[in-house]
PDB file of N, CA and C in Angstrom:
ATOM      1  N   UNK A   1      57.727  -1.263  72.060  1.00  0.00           N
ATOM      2  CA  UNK A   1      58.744  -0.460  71.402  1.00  0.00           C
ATOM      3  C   UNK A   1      59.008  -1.024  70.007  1.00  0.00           C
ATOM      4  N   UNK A   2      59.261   0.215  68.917  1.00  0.00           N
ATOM      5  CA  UNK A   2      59.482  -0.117  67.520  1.00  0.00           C
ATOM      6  C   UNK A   2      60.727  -0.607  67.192  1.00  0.00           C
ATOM      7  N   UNK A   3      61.015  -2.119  66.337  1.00  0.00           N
ATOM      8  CA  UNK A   3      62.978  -2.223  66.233  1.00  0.00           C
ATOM      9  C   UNK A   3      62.921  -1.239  65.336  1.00  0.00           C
ATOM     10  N   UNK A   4      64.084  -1.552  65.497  1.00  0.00           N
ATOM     11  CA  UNK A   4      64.790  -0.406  64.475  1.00  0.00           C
ATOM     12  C   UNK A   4      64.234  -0.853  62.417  1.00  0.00           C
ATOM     13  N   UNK A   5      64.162  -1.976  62.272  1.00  0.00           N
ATOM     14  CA  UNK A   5      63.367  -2.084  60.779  1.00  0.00           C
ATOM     15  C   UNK A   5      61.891  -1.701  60.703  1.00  0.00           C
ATOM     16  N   UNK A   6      61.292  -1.967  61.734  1.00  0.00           N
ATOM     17  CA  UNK A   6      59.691  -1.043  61.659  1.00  0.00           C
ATOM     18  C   UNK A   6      59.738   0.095  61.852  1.00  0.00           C
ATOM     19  N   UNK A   7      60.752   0.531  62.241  1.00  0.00           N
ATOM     20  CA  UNK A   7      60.890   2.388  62.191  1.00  0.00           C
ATOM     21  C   UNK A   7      61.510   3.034  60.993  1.00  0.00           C
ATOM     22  N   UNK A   8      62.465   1.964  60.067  1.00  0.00           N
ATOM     23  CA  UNK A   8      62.776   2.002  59.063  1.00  0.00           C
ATOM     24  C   UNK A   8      61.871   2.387  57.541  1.00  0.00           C
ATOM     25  N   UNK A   9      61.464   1.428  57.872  1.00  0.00           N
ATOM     26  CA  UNK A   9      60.130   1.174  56.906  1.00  0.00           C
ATOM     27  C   UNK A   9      59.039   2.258  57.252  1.00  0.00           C
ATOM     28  N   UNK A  10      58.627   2.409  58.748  1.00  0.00           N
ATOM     29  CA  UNK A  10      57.228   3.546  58.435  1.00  0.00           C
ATOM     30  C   UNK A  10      58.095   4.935  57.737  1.00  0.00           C
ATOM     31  N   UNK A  11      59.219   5.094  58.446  1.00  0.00           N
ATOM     32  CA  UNK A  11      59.935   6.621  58.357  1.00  0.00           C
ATOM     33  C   UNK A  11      59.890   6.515  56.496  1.00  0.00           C
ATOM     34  N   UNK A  12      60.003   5.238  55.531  1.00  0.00           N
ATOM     35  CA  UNK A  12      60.181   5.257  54.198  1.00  0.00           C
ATOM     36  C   UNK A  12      58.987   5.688  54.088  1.00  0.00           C
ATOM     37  N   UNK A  13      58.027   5.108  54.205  1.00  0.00           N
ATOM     38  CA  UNK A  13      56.030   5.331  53.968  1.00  0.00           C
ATOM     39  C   UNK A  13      56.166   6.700  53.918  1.00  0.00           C
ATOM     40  N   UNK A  14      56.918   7.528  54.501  1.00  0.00           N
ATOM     41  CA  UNK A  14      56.470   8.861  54.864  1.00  0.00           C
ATOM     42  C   UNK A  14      57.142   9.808  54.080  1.00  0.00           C
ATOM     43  N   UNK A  15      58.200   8.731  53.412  1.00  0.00           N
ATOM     44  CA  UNK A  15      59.391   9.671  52.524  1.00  0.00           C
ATOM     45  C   UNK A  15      59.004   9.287  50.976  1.00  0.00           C
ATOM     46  N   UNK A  16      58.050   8.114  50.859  1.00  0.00           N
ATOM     47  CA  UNK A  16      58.324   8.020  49.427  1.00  0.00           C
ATOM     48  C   UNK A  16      56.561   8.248  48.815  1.00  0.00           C
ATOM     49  N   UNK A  17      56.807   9.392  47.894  1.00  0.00           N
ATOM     50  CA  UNK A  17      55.235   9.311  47.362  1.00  0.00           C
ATOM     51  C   UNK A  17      54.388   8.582  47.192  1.00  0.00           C
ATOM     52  N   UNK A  18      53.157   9.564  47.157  1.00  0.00           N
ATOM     53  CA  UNK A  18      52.069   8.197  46.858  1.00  0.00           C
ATOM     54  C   UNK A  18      51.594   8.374  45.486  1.00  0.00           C
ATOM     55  N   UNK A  19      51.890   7.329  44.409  1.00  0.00           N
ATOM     56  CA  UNK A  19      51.625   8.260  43.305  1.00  0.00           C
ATOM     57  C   UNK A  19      49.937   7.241  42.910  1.00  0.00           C
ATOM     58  N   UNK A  20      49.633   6.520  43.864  1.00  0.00           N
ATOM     59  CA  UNK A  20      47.848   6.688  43.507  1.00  0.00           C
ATOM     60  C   UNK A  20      47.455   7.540  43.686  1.00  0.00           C
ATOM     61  N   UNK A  21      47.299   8.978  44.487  1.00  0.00           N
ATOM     62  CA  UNK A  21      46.798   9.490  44.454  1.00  0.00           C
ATOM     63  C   UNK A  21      46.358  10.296  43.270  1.00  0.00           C
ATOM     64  N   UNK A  22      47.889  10.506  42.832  1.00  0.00           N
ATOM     65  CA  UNK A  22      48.629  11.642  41.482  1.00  0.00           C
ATOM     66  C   UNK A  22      47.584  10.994  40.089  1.00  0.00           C
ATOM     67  N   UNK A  23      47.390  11.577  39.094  1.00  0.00           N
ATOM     68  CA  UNK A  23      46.893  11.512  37.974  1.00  0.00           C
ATOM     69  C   UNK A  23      47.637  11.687  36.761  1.00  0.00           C
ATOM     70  N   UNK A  24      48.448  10.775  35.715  1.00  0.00           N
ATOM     71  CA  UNK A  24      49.194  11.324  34.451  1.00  0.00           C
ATOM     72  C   UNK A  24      48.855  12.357  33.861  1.00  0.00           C
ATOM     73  N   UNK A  25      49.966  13.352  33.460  1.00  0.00           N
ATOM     74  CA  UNK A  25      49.856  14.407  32.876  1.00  0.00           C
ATOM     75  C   UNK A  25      50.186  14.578  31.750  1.00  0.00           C
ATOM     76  N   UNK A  26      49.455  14.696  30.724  1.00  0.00           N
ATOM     77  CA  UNK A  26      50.116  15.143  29.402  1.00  0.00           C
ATOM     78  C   UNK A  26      51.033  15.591  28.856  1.00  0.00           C
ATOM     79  N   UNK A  27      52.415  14.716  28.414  1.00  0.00           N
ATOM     80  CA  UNK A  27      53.556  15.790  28.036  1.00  0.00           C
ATOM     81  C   UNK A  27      52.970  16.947  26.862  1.00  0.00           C
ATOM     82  N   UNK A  28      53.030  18.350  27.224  1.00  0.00           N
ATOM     83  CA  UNK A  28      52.580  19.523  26.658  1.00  0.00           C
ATOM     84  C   UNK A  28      53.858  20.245  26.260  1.00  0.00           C
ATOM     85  N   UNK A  29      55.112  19.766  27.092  1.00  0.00           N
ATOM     86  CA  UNK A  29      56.344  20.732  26.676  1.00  0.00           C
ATOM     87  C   UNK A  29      57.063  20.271  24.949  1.00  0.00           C
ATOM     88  N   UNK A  30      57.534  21.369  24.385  1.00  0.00           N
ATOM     89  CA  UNK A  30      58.320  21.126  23.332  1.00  0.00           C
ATOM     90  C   UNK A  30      59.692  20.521  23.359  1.00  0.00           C
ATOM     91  N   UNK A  31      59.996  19.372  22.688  1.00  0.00           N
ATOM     92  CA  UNK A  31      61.245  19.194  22.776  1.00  0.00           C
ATOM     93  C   UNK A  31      62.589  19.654  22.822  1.00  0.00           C
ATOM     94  N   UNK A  32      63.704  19.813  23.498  1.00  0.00           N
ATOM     95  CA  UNK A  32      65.002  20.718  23.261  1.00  0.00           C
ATOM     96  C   UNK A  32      65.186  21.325  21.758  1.00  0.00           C
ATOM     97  N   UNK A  33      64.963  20.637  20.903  1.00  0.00           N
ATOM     98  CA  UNK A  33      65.215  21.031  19.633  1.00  0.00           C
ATOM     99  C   UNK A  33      64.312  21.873  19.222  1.00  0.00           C
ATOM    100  N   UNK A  34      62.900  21.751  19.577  1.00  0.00           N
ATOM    101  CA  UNK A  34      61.924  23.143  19.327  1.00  0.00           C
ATOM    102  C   UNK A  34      62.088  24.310  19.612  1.00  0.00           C
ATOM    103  N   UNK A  35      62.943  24.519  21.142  1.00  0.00           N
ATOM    104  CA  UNK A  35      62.755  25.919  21.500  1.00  0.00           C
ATOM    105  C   UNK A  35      63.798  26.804  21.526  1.00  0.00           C
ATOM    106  N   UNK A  36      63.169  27.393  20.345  1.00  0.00           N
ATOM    107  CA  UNK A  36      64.008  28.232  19.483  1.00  0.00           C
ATOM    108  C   UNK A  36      63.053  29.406  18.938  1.00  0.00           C
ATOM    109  N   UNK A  37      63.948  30.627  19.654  1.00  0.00           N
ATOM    110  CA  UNK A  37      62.170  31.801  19.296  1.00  0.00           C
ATOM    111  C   UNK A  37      62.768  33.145  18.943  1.00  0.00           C
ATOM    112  N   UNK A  38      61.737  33.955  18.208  1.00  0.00           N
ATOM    113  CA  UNK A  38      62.339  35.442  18.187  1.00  0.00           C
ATOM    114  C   UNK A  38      61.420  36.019  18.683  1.00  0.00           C
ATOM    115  N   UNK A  39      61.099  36.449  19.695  1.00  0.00           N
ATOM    116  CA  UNK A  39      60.097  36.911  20.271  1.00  0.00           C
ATOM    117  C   UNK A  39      60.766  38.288  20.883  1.00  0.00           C
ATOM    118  N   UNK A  40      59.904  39.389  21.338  1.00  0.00           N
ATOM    119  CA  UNK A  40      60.443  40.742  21.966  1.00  0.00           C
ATOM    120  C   UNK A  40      60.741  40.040  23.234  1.00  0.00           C
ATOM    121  N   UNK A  41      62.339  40.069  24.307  1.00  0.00           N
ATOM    122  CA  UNK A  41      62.501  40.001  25.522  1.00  0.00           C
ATOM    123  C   UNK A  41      62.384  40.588  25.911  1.00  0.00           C
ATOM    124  N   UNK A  42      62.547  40.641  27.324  1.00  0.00           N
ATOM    125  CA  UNK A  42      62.817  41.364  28.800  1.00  0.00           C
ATOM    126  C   UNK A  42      63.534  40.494  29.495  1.00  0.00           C
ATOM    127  N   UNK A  43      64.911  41.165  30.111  1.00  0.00           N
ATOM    128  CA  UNK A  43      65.843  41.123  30.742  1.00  0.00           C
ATOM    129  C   UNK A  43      65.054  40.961  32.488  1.00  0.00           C
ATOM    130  N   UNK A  44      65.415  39.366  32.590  1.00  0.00           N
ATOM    131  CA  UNK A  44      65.209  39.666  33.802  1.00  0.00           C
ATOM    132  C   UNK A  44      66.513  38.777  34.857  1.00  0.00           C
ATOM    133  N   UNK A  45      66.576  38.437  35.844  1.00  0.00           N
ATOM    134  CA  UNK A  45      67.314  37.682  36.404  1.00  0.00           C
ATOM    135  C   UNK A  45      66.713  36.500  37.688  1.00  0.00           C
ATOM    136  N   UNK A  46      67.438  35.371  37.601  1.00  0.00           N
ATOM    137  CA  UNK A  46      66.960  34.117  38.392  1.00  0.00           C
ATOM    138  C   UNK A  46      67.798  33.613  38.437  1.00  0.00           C
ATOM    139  N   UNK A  47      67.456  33.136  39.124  1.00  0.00           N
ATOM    140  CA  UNK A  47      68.375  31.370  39.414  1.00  0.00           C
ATOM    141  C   UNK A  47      67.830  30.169  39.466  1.00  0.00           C
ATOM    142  N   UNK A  48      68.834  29.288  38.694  1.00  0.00           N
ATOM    143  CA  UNK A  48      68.533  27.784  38.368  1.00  0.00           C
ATOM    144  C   UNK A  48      68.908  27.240  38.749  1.00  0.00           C
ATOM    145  N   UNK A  49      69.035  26.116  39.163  1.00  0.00           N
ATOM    146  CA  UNK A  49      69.803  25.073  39.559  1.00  0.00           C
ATOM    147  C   UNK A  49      70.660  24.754  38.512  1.00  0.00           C
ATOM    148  N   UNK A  50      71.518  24.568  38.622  1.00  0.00           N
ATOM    149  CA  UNK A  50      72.649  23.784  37.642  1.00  0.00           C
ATOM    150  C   UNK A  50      72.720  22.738  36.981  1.00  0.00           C
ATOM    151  N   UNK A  51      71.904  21.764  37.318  1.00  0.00           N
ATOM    152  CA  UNK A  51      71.835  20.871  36.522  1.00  0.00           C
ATOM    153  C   UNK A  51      70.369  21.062  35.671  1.00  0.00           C
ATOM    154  N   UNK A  52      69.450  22.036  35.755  1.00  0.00           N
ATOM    155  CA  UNK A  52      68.542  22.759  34.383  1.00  0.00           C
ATOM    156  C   UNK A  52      69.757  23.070  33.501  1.00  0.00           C
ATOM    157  N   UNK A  53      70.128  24.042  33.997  1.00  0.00           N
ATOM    158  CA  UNK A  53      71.313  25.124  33.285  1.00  0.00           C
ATOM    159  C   UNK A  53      72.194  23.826  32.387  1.00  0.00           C
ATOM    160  N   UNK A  54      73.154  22.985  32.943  1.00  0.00           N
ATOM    161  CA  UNK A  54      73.515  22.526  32.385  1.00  0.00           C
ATOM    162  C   UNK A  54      73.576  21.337  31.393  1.00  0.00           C
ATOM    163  N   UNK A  55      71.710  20.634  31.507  1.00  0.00           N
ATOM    164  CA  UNK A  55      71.082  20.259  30.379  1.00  0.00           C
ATOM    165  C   UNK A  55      71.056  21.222  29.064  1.00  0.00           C
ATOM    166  N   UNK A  56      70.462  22.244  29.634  1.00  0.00           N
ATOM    167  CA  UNK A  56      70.078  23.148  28.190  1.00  0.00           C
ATOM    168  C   UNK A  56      71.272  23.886  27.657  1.00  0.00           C
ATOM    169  N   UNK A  57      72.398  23.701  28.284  1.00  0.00           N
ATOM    170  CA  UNK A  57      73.758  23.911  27.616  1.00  0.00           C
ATOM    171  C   UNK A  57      74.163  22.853  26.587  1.00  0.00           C
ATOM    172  N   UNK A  58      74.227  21.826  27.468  1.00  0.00           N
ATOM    173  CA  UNK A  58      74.213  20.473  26.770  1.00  0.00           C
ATOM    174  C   UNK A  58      73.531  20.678  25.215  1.00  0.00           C
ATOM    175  N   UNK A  59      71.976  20.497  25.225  1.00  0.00           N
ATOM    176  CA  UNK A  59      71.267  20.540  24.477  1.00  0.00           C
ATOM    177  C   UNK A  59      71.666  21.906  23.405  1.00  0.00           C
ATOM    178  N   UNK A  60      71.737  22.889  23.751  1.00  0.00           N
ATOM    179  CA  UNK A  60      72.045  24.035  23.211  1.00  0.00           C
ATOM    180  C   UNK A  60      73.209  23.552  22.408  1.00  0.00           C
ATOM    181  N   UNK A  61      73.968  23.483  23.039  1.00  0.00           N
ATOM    182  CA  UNK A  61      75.461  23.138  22.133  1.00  0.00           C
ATOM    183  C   UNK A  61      75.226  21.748  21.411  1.00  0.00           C
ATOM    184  N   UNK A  62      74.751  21.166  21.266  1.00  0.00           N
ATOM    185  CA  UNK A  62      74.655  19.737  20.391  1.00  0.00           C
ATOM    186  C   UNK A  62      73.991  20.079  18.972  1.00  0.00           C
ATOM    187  N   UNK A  63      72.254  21.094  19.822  1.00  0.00           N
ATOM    188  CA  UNK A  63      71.841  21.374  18.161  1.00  0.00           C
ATOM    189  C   UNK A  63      72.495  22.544  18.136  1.00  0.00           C
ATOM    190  N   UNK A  64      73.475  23.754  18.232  1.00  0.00           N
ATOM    191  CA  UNK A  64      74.155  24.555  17.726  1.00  0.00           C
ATOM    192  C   UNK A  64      73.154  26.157  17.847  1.00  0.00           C
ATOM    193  N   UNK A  65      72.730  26.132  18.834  1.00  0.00           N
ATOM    194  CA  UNK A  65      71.782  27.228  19.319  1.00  0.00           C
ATOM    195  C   UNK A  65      72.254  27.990  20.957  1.00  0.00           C
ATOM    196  N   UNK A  66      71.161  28.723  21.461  1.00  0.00           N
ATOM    197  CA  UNK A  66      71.621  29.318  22.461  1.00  0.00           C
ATOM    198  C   UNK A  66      70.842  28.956  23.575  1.00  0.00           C
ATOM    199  N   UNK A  67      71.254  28.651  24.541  1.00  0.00           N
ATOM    200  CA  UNK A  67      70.706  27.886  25.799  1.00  0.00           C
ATOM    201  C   UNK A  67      69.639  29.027  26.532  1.00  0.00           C
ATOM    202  N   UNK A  68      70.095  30.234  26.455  1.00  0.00           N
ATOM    203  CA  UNK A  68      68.670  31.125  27.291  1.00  0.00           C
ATOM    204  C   UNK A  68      67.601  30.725  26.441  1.00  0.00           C
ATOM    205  N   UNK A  69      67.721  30.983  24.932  1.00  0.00           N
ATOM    206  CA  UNK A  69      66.896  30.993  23.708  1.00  0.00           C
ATOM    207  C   UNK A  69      65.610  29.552  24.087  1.00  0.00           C
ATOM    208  N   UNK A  70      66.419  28.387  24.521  1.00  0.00           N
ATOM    209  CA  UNK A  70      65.836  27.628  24.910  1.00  0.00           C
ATOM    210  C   UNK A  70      64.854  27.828  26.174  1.00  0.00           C
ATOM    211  N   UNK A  71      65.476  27.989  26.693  1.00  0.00           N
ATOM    212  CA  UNK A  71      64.765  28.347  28.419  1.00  0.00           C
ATOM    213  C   UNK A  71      63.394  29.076  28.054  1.00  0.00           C
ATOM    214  N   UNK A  72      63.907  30.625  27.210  1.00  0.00           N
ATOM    215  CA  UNK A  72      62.749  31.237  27.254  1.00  0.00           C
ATOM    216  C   UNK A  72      61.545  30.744  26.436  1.00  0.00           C
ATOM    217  N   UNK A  73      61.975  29.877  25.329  1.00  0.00           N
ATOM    218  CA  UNK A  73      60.851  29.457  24.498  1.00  0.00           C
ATOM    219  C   UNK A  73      60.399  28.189  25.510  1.00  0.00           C
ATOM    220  N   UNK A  74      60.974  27.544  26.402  1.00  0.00           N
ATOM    221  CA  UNK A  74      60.311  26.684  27.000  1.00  0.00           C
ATOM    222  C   UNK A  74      59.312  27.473  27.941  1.00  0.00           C
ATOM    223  N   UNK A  75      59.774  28.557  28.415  1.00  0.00           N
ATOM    224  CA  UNK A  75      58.431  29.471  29.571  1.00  0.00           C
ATOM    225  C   UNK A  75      57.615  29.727  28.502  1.00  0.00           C
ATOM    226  N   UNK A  76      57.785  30.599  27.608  1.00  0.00           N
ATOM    227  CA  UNK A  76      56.456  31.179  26.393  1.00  0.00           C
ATOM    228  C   UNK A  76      55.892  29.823  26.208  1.00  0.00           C
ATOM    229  N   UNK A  77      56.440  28.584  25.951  1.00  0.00           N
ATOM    230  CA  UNK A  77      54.800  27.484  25.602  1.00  0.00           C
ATOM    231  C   UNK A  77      54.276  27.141  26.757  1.00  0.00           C
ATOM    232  N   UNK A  78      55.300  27.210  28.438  1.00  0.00           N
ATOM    233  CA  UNK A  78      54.027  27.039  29.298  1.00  0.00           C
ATOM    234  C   UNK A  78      52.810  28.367  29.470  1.00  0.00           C
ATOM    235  N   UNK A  79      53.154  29.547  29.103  1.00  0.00           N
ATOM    236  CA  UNK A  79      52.481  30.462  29.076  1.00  0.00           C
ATOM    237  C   UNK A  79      51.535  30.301  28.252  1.00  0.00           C
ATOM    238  N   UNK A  80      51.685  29.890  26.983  1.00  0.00           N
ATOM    239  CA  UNK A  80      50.690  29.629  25.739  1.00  0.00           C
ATOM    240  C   UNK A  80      50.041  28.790  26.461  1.00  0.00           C
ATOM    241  N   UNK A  81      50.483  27.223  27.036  1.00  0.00           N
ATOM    242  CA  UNK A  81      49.592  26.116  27.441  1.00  0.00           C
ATOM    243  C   UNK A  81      48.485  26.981  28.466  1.00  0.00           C
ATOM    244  N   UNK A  82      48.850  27.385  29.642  1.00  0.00           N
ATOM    245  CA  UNK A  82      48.489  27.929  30.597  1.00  0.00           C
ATOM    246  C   UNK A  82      47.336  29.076  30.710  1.00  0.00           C
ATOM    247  N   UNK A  83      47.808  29.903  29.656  1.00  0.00           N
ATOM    248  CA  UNK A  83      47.070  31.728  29.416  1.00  0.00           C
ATOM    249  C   UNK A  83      45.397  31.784  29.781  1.00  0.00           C
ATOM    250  N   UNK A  84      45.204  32.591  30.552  1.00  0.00           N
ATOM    251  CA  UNK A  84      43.781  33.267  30.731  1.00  0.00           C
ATOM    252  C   UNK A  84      43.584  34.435  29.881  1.00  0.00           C
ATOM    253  N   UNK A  85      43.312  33.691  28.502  1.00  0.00           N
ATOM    254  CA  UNK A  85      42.528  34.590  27.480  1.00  0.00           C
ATOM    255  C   UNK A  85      41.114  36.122  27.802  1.00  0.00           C
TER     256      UNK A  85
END
C-alpha cells in the first residue's frame, strides 16, 4: 500500500506538465501598444474570461485607446500569422 506522500507526489507527476516534450515558440504577437486598427468589422459576440478583458482594459486605458480595438487587432495578426493564402 501507497503512504499518503507517494500518492502525493505520483498524483503531482500527473498534474504538472511535461514541458520536455513541448518545443519554444516564437513570440509572433504584437505588443498592447500595437494593436490599434481601422479595419472593416463585424459585430460578433463571445465571451472572455475576465481577467483577458480586464488586462486589455488595463492596457487600453493606460495608452488611451479602446480595449475591443485591441482584442481585434490582436485576432487580425494571429490571422495574418496563421492565413492559408
Amino acid at each position: 500500500m501507497k503512504t499518503k506522500q507517494e500518492s502525493t507526489k505520483q498524483r503531482r507527476q500527473h498534474m504538472e506538465p511535461d514541458f520536455k516534450l513541448g518545443k519554444r515558440v516564437v513570440d509572433f504577437l504584437p505588443s498592447p501598444e500595437e494593436l490599434v486598427a481601422a479595419d472593416e468589422a463585424v459585430r460578433v459576440t463571445m465571451f472572455l474570461s475576465k481577467r483577458s478583458v480586464d488586462f486589455f482594459k488595463k492596457k487600453a486605458k493606460a495608452g488611451d485607446m479602446q480595449y475591443q480595438r485591441m482584442i481585434r487587432k490582436l485576432v487580425d495578426s494571429y490571422v495574418d500569422r496563421h492565413a492559408i493564402v
